[in-house]
N, C-alpha and C. Protein backbone atom coordinates (compact mmCIF):
# COMPACT_ATOMS: atom_id res chain seq x y z
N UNK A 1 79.34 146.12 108.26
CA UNK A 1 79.65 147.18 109.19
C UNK A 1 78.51 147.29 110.19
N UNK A 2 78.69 147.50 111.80
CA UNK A 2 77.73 147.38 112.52
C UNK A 2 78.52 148.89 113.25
N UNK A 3 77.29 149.95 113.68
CA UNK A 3 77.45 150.62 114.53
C UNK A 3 77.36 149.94 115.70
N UNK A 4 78.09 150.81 116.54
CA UNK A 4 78.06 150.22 118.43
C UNK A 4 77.85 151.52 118.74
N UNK A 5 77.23 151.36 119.90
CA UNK A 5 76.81 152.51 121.15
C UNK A 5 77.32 151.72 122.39
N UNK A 6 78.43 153.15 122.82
CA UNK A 6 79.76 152.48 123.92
C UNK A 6 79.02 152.63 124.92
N UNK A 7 79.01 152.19 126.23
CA UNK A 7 78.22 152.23 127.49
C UNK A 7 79.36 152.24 128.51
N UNK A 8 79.63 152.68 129.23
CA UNK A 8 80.12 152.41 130.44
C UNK A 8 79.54 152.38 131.77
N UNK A 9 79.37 151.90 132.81
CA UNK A 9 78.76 151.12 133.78
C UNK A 9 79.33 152.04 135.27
N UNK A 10 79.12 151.39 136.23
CA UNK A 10 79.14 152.33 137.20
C UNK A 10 80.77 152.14 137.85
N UNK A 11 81.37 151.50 137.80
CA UNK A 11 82.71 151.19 137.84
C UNK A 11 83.27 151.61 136.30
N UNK A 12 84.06 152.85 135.81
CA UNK A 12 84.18 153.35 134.59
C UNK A 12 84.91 152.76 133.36
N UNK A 13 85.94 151.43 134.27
CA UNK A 13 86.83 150.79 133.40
C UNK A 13 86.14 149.62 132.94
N UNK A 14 84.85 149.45 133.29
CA UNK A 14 83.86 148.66 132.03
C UNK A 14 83.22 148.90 131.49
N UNK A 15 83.51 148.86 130.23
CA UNK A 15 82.88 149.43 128.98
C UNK A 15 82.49 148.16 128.03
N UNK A 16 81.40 148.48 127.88
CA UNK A 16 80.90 147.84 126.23
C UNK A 16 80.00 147.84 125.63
N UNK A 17 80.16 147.33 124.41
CA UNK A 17 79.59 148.01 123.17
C UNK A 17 77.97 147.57 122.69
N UNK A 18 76.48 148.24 122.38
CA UNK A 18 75.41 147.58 121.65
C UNK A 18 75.41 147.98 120.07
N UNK A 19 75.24 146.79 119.16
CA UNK A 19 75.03 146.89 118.35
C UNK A 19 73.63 147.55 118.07
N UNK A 20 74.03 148.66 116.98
CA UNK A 20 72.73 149.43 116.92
C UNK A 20 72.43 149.14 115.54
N UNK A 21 73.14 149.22 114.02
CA UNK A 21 72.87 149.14 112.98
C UNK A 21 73.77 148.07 112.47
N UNK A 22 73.14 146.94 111.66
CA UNK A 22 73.59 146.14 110.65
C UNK A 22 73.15 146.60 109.26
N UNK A 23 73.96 145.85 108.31
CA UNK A 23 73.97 146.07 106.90
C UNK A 23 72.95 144.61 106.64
N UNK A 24 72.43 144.82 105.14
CA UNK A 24 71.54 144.25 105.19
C UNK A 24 71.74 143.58 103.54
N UNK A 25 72.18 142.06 103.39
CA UNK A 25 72.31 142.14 102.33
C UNK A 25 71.23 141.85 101.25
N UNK A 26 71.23 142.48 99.69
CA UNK A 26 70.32 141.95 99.11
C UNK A 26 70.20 140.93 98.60
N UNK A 27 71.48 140.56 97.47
CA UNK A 27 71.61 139.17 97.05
C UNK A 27 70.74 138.15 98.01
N UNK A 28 71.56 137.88 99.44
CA UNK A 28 70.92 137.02 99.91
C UNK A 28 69.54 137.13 100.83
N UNK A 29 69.18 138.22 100.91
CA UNK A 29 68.14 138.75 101.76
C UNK A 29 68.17 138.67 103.38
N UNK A 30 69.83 138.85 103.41
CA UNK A 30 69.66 138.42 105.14
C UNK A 30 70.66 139.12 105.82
N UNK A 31 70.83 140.28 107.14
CA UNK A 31 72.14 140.93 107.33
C UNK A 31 73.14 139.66 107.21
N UNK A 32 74.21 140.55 106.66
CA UNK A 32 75.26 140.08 106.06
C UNK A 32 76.85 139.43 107.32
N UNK A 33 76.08 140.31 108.66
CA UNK A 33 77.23 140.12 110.08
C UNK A 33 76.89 138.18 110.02
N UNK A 34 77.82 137.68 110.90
CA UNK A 34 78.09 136.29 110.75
C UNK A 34 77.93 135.62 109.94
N UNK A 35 78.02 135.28 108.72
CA UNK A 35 78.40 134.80 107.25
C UNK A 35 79.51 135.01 106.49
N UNK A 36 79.86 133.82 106.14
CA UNK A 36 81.41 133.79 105.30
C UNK A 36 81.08 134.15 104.20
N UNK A 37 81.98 134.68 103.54
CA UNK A 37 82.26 134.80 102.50
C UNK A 37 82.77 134.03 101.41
N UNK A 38 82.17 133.35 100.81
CA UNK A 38 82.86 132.82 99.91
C UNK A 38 83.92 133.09 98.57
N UNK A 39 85.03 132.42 98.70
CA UNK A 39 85.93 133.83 97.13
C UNK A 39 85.24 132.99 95.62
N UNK A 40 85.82 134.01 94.93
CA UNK A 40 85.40 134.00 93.72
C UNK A 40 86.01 132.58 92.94
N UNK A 41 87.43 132.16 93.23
CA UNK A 41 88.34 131.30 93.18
C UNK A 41 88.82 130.39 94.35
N UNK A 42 88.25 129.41 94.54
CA UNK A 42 88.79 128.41 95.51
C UNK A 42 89.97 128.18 95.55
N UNK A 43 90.84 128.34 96.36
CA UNK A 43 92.08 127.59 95.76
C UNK A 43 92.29 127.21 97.10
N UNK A 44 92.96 125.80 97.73
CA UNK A 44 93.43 125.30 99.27
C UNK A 44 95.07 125.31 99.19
N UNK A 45 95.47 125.86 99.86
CA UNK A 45 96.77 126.05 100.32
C UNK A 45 97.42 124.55 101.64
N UNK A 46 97.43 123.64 100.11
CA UNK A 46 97.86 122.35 101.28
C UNK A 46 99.32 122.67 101.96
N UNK A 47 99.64 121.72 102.93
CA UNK A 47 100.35 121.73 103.91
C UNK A 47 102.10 121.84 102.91
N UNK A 48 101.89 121.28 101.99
CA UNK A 48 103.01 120.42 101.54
C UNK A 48 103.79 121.73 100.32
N UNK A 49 102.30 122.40 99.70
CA UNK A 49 103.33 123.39 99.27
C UNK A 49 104.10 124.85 100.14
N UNK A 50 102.81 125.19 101.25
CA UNK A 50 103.11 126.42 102.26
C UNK A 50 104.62 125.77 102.59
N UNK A 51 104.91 124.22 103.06
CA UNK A 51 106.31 123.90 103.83
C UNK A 51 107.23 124.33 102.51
N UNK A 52 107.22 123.79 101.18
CA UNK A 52 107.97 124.43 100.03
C UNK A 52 108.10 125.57 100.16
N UNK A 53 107.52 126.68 100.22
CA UNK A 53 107.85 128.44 99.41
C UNK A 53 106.86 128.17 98.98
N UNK A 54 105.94 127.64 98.41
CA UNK A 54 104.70 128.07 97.40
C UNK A 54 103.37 128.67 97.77
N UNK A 55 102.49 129.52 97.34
CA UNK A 55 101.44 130.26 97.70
C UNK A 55 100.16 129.79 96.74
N UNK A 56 99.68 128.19 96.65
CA UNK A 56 98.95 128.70 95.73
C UNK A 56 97.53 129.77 95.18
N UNK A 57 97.52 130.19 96.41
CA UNK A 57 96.12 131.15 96.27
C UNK A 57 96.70 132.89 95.93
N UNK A 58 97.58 132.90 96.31
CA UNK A 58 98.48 134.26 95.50
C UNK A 58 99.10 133.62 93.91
N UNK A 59 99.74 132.66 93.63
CA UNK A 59 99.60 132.20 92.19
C UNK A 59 98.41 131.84 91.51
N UNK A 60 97.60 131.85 92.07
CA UNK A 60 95.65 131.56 91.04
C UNK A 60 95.82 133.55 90.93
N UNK A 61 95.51 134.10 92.45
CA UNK A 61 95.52 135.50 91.95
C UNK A 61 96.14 136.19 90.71
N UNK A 62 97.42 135.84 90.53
CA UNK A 62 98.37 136.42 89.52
C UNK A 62 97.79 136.03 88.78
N UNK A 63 98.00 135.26 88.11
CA UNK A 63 97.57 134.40 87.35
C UNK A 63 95.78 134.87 86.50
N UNK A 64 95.34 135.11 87.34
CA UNK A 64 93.49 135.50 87.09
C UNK A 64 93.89 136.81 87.05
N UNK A 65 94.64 137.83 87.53
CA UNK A 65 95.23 139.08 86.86
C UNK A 65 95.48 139.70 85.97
N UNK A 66 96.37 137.87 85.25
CA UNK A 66 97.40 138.21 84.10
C UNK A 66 96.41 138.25 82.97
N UNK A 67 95.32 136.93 83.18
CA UNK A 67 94.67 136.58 82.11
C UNK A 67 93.59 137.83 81.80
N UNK A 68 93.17 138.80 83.48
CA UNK A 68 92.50 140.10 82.88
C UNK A 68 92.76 141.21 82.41
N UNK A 69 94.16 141.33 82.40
CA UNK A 69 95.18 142.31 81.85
C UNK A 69 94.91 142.27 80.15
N UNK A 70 94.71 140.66 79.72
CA UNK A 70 95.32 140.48 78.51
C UNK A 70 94.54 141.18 77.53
């Protein structure tokens, strides 16, 4: 999450924004703005099942659900 401070300029319909506050993460010791995220579960959604009906990264989800339910 980054605060902005809105500015508008001398012509009023330009506006934009300075970043004033970033988050700062600890794990990695570094703000956390431009860095991916990595998930907990990899899963790649090849071409061949999305053209089928299939989801496999919503079936790993279920699935890693079911097994924390149990």
């Amino acid at each position: 999450m980054t605060a902005v401070w809105w500015e508008t300029q001398i012509d009023p319909t330009l506006i934009f924004g300075i970043p004033q506050v970033g988050n700062w993460g600890t794990a990695d010791q570094c703000y956390i703005e431009n860095h991916q995220i990595e998930p907990d579960i990899l899963v790649y959604n090849d071409p061949a099942s999305t053209l089928s009906g299939r989801d496999p990264q919503l079936e790993a989800a279920v699935t890693e659900m079911l097994n924390t339910i149990k």
